[in-house]
N, C-alpha and C. Protein backbone atom coordinates (compact mmCIF):
# COMPACT_ATOMS: atom_id res chain seq x y z
N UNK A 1 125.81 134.23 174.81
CA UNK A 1 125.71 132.94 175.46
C UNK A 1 126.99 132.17 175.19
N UNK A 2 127.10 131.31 176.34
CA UNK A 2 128.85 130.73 176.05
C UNK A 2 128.41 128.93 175.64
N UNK A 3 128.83 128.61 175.27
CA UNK A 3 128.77 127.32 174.45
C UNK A 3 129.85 126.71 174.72
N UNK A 4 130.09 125.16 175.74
CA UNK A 4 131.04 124.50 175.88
C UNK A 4 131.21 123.44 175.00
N UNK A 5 131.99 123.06 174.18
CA UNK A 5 132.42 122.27 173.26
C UNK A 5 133.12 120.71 173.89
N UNK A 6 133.03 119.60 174.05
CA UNK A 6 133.58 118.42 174.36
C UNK A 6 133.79 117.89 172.88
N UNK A 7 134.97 117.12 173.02
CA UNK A 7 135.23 116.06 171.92
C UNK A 7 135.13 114.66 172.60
N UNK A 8 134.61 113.65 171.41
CA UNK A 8 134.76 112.16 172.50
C UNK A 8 136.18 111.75 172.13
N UNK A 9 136.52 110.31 172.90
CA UNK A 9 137.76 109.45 171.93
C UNK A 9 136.93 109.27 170.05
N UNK A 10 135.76 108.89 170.32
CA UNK A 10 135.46 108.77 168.91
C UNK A 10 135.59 109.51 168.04
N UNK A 11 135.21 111.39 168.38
CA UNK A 11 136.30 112.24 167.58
C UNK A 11 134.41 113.01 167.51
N UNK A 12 133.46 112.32 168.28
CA UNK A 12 132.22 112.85 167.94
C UNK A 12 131.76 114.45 168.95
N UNK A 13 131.39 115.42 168.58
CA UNK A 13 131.56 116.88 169.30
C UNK A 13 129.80 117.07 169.95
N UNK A 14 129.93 117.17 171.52
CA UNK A 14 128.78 117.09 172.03
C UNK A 14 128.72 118.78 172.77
N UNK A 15 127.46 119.79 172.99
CA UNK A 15 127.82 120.67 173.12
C UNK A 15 126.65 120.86 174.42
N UNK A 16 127.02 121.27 175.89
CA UNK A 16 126.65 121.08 176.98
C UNK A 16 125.87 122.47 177.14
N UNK A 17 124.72 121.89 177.61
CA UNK A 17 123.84 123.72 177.72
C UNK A 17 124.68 124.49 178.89
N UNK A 18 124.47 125.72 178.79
CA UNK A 18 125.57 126.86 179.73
C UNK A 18 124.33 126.55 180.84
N UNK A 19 124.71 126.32 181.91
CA UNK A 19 124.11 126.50 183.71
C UNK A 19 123.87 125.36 183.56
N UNK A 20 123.78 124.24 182.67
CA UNK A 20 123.62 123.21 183.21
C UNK A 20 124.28 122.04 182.80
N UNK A 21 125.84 122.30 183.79
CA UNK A 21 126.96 121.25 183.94
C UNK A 21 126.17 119.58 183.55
N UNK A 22 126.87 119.05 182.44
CA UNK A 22 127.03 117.45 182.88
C UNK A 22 125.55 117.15 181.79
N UNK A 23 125.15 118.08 181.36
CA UNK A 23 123.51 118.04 180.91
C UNK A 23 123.99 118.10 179.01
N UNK A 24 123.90 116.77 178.69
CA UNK A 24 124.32 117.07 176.97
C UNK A 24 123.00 117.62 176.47
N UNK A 25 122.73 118.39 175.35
CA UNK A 25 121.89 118.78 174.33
C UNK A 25 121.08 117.64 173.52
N UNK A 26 119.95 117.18 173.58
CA UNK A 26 119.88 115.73 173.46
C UNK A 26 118.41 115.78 172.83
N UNK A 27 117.31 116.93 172.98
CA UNK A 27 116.13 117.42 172.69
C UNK A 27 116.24 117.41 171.13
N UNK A 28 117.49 117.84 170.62
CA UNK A 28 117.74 118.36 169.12
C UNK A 28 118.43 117.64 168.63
N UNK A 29 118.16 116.36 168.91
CA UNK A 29 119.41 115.31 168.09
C UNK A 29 118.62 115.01 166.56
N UNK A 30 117.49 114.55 166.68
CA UNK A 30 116.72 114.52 165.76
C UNK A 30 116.52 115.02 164.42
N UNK A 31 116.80 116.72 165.02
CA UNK A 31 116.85 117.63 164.10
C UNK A 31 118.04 118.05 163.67
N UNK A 32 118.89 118.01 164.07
CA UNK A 32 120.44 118.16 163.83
C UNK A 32 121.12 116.85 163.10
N UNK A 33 119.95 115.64 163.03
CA UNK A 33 120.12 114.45 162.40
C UNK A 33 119.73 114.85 160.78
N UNK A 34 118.15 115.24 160.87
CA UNK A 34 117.60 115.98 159.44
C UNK A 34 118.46 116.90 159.03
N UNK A 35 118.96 117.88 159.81
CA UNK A 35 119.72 118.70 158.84
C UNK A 35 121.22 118.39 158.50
N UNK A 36 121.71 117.78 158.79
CA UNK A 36 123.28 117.02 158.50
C UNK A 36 122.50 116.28 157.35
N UNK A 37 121.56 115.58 157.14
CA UNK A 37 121.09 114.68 156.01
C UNK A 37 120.92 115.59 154.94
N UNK A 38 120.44 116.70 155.04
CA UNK A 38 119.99 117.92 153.99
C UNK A 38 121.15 118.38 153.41
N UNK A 39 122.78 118.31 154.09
CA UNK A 39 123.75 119.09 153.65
C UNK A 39 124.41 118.04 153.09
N UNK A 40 125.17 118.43 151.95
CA UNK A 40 125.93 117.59 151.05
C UNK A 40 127.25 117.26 152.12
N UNK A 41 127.62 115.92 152.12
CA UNK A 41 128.86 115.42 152.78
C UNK A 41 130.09 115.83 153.20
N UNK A 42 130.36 116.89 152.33
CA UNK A 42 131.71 117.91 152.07
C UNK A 42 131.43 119.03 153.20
N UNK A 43 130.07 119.29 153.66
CA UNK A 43 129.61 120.58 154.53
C UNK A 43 129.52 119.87 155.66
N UNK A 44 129.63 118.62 155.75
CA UNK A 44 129.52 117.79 157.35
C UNK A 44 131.03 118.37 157.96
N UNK A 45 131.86 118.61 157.54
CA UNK A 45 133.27 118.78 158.38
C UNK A 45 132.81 119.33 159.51
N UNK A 46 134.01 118.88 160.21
CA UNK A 46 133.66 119.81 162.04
C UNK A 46 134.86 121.06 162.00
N UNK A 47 134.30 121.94 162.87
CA UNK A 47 134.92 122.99 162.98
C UNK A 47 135.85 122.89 164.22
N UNK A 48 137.34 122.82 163.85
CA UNK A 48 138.50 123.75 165.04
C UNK A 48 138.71 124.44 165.34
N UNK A 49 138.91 124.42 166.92
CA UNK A 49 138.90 126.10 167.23
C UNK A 49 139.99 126.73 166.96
N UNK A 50 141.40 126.42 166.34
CA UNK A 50 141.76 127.25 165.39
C UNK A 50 140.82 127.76 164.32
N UNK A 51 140.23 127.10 163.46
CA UNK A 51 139.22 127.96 162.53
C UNK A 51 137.79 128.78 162.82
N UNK A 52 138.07 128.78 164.44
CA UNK A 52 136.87 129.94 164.94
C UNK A 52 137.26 131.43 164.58
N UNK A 53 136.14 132.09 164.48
CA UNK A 53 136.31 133.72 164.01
C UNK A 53 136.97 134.17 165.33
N UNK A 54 138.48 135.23 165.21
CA UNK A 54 138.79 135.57 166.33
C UNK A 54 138.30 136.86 166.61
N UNK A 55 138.23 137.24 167.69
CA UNK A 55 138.02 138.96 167.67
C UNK A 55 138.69 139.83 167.30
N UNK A 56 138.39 140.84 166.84
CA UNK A 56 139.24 141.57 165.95
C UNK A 56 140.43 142.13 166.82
N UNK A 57 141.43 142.72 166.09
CA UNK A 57 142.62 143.12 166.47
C UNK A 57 142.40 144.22 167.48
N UNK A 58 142.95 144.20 168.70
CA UNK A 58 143.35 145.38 169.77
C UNK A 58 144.43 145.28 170.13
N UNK A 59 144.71 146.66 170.81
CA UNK A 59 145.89 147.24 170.94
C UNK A 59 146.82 146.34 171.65
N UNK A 60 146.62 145.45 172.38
CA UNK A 60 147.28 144.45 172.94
C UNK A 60 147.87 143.43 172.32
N UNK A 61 146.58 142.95 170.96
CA UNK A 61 147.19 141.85 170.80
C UNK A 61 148.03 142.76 169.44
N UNK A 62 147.98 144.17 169.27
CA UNK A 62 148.91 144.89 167.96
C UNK A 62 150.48 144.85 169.30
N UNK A 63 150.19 145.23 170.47
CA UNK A 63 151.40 145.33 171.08
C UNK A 63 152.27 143.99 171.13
N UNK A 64 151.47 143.15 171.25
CA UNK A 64 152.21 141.81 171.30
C UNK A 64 152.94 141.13 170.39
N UNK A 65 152.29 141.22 168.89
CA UNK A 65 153.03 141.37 167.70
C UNK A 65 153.98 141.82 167.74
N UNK A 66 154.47 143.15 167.82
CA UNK A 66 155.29 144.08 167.82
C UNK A 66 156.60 143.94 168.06
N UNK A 67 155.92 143.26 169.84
CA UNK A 67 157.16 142.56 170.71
C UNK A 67 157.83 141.47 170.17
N UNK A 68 156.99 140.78 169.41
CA UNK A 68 157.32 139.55 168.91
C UNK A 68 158.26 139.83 168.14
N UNK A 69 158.20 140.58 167.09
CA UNK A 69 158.86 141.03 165.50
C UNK A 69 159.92 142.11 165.65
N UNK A 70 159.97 142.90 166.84
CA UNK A 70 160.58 144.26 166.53
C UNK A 70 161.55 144.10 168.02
N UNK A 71 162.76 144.87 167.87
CA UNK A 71 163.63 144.96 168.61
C UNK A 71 163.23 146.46 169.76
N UNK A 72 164.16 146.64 170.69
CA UNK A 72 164.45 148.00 171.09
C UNK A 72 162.99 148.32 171.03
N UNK A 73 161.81 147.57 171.61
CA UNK A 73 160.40 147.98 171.66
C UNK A 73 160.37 148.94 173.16
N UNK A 74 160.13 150.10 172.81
CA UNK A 74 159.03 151.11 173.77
C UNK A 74 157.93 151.37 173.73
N UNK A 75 157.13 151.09 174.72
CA UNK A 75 155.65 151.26 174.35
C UNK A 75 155.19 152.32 175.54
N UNK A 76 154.22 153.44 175.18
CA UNK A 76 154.09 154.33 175.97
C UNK A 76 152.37 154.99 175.54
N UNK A 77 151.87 154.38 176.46
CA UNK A 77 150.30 154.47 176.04
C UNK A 77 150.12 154.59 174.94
N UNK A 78 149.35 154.49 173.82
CA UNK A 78 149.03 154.20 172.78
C UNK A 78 150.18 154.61 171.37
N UNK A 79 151.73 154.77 172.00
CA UNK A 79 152.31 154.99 171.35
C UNK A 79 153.73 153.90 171.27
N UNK A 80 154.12 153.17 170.18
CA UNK A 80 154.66 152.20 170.70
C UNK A 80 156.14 152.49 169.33
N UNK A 81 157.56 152.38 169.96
CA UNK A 81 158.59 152.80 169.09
C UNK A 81 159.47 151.46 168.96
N UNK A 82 159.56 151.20 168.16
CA UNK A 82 160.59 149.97 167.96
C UNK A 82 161.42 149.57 166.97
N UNK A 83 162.21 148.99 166.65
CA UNK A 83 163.17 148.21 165.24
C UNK A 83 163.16 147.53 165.18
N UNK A 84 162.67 147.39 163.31
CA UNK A 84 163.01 146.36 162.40
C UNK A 84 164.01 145.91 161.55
N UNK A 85 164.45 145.21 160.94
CA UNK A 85 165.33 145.14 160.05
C UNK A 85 166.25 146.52 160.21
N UNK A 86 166.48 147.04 161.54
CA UNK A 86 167.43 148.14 161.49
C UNK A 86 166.52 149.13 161.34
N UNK A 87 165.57 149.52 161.06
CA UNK A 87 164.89 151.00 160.93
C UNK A 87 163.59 151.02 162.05
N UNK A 88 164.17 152.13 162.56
CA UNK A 88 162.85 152.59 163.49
C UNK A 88 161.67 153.16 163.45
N UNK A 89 160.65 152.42 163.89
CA UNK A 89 159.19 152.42 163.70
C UNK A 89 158.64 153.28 164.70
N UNK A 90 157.20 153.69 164.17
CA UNK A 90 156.63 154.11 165.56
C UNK A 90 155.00 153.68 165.27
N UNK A 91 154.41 152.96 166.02
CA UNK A 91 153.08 152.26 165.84
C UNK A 91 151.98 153.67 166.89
N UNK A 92 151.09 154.02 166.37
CA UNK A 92 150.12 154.83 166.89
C UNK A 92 148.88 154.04 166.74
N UNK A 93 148.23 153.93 167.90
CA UNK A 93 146.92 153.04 167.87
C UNK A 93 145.85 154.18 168.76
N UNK A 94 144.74 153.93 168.06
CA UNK A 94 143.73 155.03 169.19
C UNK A 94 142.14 153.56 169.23
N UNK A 95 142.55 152.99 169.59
CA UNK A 95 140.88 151.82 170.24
C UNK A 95 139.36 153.01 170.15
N UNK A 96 139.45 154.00 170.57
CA UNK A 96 137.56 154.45 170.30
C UNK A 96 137.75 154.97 168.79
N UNK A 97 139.05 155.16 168.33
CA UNK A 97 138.72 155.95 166.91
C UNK A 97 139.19 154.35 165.76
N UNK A 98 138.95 153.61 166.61
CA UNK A 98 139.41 152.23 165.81
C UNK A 98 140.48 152.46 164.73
N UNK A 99 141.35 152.70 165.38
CA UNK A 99 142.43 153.66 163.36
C UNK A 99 144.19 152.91 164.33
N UNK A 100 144.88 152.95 163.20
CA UNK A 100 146.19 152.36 163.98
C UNK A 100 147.10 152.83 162.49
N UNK A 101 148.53 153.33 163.34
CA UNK A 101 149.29 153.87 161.89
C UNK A 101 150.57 153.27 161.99
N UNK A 102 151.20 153.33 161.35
CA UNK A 102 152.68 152.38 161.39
C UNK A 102 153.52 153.43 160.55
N UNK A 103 154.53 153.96 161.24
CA UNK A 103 155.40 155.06 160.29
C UNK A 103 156.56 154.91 160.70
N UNK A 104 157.65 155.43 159.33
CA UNK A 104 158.92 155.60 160.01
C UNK A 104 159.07 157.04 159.28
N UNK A 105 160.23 157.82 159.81
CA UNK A 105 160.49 159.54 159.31
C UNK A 105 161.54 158.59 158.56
N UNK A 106 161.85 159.49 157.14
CA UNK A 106 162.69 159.19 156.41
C UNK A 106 163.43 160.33 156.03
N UNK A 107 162.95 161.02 155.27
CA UNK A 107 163.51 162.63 155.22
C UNK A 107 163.15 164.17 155.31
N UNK A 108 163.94 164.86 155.78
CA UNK A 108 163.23 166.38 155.36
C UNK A 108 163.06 166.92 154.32
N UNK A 109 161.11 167.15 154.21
CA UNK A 109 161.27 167.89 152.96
C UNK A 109 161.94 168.65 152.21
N UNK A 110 163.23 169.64 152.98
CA UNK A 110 164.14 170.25 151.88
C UNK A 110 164.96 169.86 151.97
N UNK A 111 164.85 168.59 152.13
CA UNK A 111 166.80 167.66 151.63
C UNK A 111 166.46 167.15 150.34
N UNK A 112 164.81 167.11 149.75
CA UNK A 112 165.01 165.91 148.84
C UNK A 112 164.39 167.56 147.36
N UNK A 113 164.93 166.99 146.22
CA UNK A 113 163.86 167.81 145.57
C UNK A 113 162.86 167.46 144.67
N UNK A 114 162.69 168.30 144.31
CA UNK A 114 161.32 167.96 142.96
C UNK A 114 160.86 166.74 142.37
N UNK A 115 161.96 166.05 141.81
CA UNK A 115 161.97 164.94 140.99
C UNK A 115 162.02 163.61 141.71
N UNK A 116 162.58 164.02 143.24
CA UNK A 116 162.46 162.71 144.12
C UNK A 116 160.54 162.78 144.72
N UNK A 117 160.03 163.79 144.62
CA UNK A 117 158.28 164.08 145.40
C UNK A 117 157.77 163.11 144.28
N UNK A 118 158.13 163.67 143.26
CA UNK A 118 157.07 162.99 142.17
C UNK A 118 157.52 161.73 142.05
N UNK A 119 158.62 160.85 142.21
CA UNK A 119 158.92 159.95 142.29
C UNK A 119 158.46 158.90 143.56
N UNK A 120 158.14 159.74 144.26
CA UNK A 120 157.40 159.12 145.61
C UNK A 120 156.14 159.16 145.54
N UNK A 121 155.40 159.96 144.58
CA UNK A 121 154.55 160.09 144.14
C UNK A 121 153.53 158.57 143.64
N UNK A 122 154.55 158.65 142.19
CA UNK A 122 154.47 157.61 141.26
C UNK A 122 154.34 156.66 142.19
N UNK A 123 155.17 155.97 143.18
CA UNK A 123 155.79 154.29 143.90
C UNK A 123 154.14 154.56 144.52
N UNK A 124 153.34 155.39 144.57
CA UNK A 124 152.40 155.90 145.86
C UNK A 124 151.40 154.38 145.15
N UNK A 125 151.15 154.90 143.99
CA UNK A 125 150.34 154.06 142.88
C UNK A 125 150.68 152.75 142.40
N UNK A 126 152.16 152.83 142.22
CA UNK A 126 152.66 151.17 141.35
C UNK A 126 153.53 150.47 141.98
N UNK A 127 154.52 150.82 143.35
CA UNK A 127 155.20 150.40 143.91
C UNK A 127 155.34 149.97 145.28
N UNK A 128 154.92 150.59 146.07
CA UNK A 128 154.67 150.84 147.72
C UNK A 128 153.41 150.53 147.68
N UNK A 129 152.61 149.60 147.03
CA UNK A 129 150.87 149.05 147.74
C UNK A 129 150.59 149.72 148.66
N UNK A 130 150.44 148.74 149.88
CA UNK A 130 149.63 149.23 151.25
C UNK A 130 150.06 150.30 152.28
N UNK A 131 151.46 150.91 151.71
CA UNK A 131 152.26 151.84 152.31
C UNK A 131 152.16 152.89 151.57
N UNK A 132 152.72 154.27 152.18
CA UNK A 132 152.57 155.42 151.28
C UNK A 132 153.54 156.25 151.76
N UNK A 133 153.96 156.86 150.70
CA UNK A 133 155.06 157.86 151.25
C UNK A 133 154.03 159.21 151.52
N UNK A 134 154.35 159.92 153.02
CA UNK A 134 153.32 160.62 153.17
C UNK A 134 154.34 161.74 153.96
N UNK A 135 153.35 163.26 153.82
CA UNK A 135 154.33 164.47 154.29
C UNK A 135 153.93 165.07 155.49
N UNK A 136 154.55 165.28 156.86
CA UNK A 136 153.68 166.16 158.17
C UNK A 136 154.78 166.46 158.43
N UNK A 137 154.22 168.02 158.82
CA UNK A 137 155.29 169.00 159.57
C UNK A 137 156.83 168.68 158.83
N UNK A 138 157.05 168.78 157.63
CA UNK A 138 157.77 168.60 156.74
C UNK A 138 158.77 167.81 156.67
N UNK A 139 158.32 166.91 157.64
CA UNK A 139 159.32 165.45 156.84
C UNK A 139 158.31 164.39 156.02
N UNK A 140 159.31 163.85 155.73
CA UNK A 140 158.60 162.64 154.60
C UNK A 140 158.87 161.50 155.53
N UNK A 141 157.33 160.97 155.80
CA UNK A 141 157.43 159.16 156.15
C UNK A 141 156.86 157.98 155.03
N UNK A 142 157.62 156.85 155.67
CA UNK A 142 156.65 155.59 155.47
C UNK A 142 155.69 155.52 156.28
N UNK A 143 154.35 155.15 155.34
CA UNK A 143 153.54 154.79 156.50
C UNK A 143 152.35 154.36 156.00
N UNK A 144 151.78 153.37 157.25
CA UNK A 144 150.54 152.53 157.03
C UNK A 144 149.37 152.79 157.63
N UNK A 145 148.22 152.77 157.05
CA UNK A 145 147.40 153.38 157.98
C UNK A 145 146.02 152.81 157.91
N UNK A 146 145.21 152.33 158.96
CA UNK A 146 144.29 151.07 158.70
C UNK A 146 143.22 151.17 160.14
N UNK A 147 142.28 150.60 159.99
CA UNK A 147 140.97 150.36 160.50
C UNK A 147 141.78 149.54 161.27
N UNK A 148 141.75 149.32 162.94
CA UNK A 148 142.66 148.69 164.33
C UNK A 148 142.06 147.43 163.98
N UNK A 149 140.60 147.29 163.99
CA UNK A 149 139.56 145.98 164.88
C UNK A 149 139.88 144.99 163.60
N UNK A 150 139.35 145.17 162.02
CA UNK A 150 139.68 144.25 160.86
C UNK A 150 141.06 143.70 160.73
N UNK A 151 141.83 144.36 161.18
CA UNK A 151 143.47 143.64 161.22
C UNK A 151 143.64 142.55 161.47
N UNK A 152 144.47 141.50 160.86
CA UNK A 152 144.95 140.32 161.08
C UNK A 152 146.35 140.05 161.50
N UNK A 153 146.68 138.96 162.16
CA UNK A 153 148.11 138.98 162.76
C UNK A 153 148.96 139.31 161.29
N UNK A 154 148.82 138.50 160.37
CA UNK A 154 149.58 138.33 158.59
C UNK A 154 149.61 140.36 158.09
N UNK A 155 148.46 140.63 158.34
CA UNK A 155 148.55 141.95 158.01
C UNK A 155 148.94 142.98 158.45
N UNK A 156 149.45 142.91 160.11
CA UNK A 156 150.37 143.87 160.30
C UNK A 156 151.54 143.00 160.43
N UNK A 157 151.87 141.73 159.88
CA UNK A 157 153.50 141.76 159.99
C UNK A 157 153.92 142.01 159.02
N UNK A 158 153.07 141.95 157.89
CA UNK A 158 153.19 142.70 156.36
C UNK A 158 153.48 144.30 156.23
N UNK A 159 152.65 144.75 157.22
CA UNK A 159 152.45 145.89 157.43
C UNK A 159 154.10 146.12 157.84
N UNK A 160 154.67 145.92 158.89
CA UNK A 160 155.60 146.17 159.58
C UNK A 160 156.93 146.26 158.83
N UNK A 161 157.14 145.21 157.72
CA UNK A 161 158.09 144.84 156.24
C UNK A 161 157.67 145.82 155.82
N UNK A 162 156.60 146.18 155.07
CA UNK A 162 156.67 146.80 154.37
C UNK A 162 157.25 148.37 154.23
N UNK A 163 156.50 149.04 155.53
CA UNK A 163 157.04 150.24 156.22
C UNK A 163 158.50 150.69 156.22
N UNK A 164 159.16 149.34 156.29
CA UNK A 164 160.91 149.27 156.92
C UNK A 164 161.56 149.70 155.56
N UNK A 165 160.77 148.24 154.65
CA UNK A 165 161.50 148.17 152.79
C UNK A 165 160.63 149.87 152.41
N UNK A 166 159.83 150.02 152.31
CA UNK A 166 159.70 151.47 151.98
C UNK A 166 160.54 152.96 152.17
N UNK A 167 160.66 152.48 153.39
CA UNK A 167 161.85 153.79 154.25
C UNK A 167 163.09 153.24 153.38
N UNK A 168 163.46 152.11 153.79
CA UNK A 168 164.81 151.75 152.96
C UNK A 168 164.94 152.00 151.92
N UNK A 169 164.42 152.12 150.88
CA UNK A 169 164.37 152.24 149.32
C UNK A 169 163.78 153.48 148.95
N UNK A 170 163.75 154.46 149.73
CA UNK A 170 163.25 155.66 149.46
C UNK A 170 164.48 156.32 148.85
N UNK A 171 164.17 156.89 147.44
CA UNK A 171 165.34 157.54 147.23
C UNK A 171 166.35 156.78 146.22
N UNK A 172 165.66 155.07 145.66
CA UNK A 172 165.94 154.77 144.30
C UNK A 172 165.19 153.78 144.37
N UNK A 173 164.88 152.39 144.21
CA UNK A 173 163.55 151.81 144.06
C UNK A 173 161.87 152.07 144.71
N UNK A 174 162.26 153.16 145.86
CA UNK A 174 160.63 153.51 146.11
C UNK A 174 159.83 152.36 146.14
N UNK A 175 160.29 151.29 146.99
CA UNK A 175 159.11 150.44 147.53
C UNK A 175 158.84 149.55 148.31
N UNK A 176 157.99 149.00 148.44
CA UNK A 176 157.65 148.40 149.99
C UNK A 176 157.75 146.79 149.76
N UNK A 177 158.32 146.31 149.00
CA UNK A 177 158.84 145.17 148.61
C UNK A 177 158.03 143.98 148.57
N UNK A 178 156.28 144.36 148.23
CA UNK A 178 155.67 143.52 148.05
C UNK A 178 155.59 143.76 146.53
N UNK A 179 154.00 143.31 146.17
CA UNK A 179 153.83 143.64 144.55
C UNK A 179 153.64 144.65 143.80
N UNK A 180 154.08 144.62 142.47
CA UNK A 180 154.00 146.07 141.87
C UNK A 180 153.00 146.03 140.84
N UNK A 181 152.38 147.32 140.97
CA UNK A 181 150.73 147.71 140.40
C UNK A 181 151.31 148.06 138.92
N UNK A 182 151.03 147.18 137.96
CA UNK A 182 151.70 147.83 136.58
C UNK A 182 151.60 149.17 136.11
N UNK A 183 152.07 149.62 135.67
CA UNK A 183 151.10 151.24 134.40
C UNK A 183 152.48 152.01 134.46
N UNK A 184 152.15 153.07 134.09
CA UNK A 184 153.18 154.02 133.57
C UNK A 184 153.67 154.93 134.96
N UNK A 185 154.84 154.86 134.86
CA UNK A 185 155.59 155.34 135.61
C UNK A 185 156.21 156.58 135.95
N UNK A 186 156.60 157.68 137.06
CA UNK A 186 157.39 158.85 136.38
C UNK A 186 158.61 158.49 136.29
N UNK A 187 159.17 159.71 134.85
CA UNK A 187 160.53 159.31 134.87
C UNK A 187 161.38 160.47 135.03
């Protein structure tokens, strides 16, 4: 059901039944009087529709972001390539499997050796948070990887930093340049 919202000059919020234009809600004043009396003063605030629940994140409004933040954007059905801070991204979104990934290729597994895996390892746990250094078809990426619909605008532009500072620092600080998870480290 859709619910039209009016404000007066007085600042007072009257809410018009749906099919019937011009017709205020007026049956339930009474009771909407008792229960504003029942709630402590602090719970009277009115709600803005900035602070309405939005619908969760889709691929549109992840593409639009994108555009916003990222350079040299290609988008090609659910596959979208672009630059950040100089490093190139590639955003994968699938809407029925609700899943969305954010990666960049950084290196081939036999350029790097032993002591750099486990070192990418380690950042996996205490350095790189919400990012991960991860291995397919034997290169090594950054990458993020998350439930599409729960996403927030803040969390994939976090997402998007982070991915870039991860790739960037691969290979001596190992991380995604948010916070670091304390504990023991490899050395």
């Amino acid at each position: 059901m859709t619910h039209i919202y009016s404000r007066s000059a007085d600042g007072r919020t009257a809410a018009a039944i749906p099919g019937r234009p011009g017709r205020l809600i007026g049956h339930c004043s009474f009771l909407i009087l008792v229960l504003f009396a029942a709630c402590p003063a602090n719970a009277q605030q009115q709600i803005s529709p900035s602070d309405m629940p939005r619908p969760g994140m889709t691929q549109d409004r992840l593409y639009d972001l994108i555009v916003d933040i990222g350079t040299d954007v290609v988008i090609s059905g659910n596959i979208v390539q672009f630059s950040y801070d100089d490093v190139r991204l590639i955003c994968i979104s699938d809407s029925a499997a609700d899943r969305m990934r954010i990666i960049s290729p950084i290196v081939d597994l036999v350029e790097i050796g032993s002591d750099q895996m486990l070192l990418a390892f380690a950042a996996n746990f205490h350095t790189v948070l919400d990012v991960r250094y991860a291995l397919s078809d034997g290169v090594i990426y950054a990458a993020y990887i998350h439930p599409l619909s729960p996403l927030t605008n803040a969390e994939v532009l976090s997402a998007i930093r982070q991915v870039a500072t991860a790739r960037n620092t691969f290979g001596n600080e190992y991380t995604s340049g948010a916070l670091v998870f304390p504990g023991a480290t490899a050395q």
